[in-house]
C-alpha atoms as a PDB file:
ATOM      1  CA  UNK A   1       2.648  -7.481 -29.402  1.00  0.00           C
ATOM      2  CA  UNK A   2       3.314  -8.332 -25.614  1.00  0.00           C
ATOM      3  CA  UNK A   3       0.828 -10.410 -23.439  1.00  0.00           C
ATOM      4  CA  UNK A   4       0.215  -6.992 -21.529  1.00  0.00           C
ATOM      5  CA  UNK A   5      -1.790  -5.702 -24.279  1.00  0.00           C
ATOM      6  CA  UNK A   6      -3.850  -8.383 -24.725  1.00  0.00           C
ATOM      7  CA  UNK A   7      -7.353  -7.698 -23.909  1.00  0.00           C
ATOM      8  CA  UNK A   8      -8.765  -9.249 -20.574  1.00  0.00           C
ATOM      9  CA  UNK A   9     -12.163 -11.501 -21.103  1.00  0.00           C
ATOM     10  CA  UNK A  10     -14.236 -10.528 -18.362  1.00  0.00           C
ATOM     11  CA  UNK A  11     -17.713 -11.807 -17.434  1.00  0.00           C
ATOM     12  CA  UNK A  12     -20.828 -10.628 -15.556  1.00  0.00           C
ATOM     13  CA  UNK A  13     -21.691 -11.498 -11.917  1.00  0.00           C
ATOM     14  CA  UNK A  14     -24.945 -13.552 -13.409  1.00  0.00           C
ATOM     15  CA  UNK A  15     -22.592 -15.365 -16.067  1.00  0.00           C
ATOM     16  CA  UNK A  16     -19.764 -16.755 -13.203  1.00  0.00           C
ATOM     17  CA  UNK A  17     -23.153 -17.583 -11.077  1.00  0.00           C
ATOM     18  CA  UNK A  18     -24.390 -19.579 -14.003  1.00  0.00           C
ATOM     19  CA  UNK A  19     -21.249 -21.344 -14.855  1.00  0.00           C
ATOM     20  CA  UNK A  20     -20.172 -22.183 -11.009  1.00  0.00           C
ATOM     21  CA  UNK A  21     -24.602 -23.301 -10.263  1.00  0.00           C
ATOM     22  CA  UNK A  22     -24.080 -20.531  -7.662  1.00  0.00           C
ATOM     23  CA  UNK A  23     -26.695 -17.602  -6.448  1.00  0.00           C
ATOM     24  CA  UNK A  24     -25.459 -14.112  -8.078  1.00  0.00           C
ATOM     25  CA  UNK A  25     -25.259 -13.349  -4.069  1.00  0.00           C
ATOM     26  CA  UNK A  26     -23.083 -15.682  -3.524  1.00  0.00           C
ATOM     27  CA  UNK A  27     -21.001 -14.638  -5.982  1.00  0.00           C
ATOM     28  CA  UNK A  28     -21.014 -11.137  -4.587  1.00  0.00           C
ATOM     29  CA  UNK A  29     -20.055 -12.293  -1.105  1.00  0.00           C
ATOM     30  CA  UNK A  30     -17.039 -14.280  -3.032  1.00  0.00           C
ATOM     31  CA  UNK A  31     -16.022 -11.007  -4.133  1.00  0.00           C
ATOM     32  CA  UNK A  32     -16.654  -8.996  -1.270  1.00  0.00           C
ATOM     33  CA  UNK A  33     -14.311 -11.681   0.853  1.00  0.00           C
ATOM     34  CA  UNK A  34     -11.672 -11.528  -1.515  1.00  0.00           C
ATOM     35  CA  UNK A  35     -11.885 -15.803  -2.612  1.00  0.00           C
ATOM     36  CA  UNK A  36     -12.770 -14.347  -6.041  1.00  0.00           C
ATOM     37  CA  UNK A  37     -11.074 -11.408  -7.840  1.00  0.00           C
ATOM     38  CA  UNK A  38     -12.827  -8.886  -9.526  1.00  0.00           C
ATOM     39  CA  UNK A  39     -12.463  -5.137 -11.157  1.00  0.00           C
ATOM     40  CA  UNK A  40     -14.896  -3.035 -10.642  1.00  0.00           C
ATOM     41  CA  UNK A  41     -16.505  -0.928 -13.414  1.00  0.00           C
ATOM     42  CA  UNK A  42     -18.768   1.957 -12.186  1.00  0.00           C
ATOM     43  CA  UNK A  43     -21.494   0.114 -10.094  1.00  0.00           C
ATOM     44  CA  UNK A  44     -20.954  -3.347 -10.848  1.00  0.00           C
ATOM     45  CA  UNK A  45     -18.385  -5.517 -10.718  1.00  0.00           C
ATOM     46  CA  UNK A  46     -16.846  -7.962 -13.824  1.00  0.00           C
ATOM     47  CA  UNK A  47     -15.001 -11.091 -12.899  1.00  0.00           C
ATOM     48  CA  UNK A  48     -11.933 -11.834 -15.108  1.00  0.00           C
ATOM     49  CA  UNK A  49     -12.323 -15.672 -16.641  1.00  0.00           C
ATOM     50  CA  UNK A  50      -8.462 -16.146 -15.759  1.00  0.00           C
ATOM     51  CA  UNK A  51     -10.002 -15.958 -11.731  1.00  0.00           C
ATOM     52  CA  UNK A  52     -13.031 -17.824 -12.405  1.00  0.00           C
ATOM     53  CA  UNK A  53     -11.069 -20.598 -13.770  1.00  0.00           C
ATOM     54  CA  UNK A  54      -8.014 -20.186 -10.781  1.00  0.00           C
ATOM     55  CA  UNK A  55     -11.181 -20.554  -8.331  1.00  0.00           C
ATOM     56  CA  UNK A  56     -12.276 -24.090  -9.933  1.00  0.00           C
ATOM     57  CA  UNK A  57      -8.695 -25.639  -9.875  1.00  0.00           C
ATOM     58  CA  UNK A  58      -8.291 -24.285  -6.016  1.00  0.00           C
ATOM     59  CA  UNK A  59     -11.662 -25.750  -5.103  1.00  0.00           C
ATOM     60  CA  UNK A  60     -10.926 -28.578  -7.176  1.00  0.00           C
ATOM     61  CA  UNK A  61     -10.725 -32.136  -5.668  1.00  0.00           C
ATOM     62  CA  UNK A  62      -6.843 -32.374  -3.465  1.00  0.00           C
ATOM     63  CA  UNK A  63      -4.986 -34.859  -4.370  1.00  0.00           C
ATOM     64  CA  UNK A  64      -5.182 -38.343  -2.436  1.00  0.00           C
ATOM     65  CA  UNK A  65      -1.613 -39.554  -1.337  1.00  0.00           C
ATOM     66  CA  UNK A  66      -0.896 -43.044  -1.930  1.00  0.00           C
ATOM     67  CA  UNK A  67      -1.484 -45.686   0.863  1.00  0.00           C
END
């Protein structure tokens, strides 16, 4: 079985608002703009948790050089 068949966890836009303390519109607007990836599935849109959890690390703290 290759990774390509593996199914693809996706979640709601109320469940990445909840888990990122965000407003649902704010999520959509993420989307919309592209800083979020998402498939769309009729009317509504699903956010894969493999881009929910690239979107933490890349807002994620940088790291500080040191002095």
């Amino acid at each position: 079985m290759s990774i390509a068949n593996l199914p693809t966890a996706y979640l709601t836009i109320a469940e990445v608002a909840a888990a990122l303390r965000l407003s649902k519109m704010t999520v959509y607007r993420m989307v919309r703009a592209g800083t979020l990836a998402a498939d769309r599935f009729g009317k509504s849109y699903r956010v894969p948790e493999s881009a929910v959890e690239e979107y933490i690390r890349a807002s994620g703290n940088p790291t500080t050089e040191d002095p």
